[in-house]
C-alpha atoms as a PDB file:
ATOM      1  CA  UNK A   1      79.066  15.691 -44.792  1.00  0.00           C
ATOM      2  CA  UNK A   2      80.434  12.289 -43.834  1.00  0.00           C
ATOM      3  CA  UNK A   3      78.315  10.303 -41.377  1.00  0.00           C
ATOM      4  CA  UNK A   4      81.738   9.821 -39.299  1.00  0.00           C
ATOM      5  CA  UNK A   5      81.926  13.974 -38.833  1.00  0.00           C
ATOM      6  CA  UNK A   6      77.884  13.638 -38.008  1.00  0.00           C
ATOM      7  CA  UNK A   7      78.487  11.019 -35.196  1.00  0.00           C
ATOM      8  CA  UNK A   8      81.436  12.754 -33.616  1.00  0.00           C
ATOM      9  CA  UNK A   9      79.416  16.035 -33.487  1.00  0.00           C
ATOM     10  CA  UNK A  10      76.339  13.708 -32.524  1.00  0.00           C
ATOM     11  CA  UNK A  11      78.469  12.466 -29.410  1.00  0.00           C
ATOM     12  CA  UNK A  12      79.940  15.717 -28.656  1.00  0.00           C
ATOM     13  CA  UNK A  13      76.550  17.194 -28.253  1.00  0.00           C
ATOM     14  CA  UNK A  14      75.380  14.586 -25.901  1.00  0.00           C
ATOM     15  CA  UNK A  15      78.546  14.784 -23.767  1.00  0.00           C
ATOM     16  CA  UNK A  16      78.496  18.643 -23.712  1.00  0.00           C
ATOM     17  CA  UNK A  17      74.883  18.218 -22.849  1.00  0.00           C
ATOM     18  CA  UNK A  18      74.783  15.436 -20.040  1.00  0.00           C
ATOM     19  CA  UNK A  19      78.151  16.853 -18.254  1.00  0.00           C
ATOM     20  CA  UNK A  20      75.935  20.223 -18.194  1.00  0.00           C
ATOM     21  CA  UNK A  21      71.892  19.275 -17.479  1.00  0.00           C
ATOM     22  CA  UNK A  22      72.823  16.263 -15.027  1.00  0.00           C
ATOM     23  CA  UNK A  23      74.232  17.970 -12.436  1.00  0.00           C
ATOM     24  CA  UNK A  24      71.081  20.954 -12.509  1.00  0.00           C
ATOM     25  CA  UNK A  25      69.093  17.975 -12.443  1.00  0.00           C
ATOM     26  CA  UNK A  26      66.799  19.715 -14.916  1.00  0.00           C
ATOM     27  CA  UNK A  27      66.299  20.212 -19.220  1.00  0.00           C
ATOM     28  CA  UNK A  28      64.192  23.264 -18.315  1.00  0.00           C
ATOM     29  CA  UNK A  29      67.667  26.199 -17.501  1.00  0.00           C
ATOM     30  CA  UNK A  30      67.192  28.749 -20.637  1.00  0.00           C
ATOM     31  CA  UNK A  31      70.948  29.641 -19.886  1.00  0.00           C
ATOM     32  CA  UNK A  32      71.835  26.223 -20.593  1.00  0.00           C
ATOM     33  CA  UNK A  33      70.660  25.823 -23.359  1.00  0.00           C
ATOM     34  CA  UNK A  34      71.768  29.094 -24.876  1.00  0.00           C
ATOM     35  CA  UNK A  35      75.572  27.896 -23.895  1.00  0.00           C
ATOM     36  CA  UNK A  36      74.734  24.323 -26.055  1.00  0.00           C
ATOM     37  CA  UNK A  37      73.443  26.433 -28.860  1.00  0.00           C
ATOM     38  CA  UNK A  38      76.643  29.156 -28.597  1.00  0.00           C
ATOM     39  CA  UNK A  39      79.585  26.020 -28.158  1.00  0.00           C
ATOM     40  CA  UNK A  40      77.346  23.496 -30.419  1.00  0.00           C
ATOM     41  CA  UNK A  41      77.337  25.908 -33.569  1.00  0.00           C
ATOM     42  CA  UNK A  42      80.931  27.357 -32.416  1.00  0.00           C
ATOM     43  CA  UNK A  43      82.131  23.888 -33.426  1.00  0.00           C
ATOM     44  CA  UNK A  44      79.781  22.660 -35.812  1.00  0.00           C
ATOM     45  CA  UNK A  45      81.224  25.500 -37.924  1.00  0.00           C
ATOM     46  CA  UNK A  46      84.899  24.875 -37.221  1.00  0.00           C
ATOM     47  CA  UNK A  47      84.724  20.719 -37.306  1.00  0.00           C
ATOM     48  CA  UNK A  48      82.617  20.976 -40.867  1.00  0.00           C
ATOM     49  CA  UNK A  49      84.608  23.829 -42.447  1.00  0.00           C
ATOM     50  CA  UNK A  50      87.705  22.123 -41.545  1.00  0.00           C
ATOM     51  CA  UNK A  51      86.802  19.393 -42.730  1.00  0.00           C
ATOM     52  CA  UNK A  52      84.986  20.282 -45.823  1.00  0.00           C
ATOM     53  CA  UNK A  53      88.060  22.780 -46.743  1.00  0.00           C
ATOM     54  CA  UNK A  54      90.935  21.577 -45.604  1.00  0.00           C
ATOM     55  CA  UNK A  55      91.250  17.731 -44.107  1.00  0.00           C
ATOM     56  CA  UNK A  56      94.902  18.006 -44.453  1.00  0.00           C
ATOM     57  CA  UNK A  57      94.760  19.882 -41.090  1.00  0.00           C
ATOM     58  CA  UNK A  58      93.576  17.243 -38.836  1.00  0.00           C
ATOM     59  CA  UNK A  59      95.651  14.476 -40.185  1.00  0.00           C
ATOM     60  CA  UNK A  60      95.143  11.933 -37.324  1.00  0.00           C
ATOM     61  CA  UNK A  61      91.272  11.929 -37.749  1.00  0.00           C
ATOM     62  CA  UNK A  62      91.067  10.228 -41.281  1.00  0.00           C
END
């Protein structure tokens, strides 16, 4: 995998992640962290097997 594809998902996680523990004002919600792991591999498999497979899809990223 490129190490452009790995930053992007990189900074999505940590976006997803702030916009979601910051306001609970805590790392220790269970059901938070079950919705990073559900939308974190959700696009992890998408972004990578797009990208792998087919990068004529997403033109305007390359």
């Amino acid at each position: 995998m490129p190490a452009r594809e790995n930053g992007r998902f990189a900074l999505f996680f940590l976006v997803t992640s702030g916009a979601l523990f910051l306001p609970a004002g805590t790392l220790a919600w269970p059901h938070g962290w079950m919705f990073m792991e559900l939308i974190s591999a959700s696009v992890a498999s998408v972004s990578f097997g797009i990208f792998r497979d087919s990068p004529e899809l997403l033109p305007w990223v390359w």
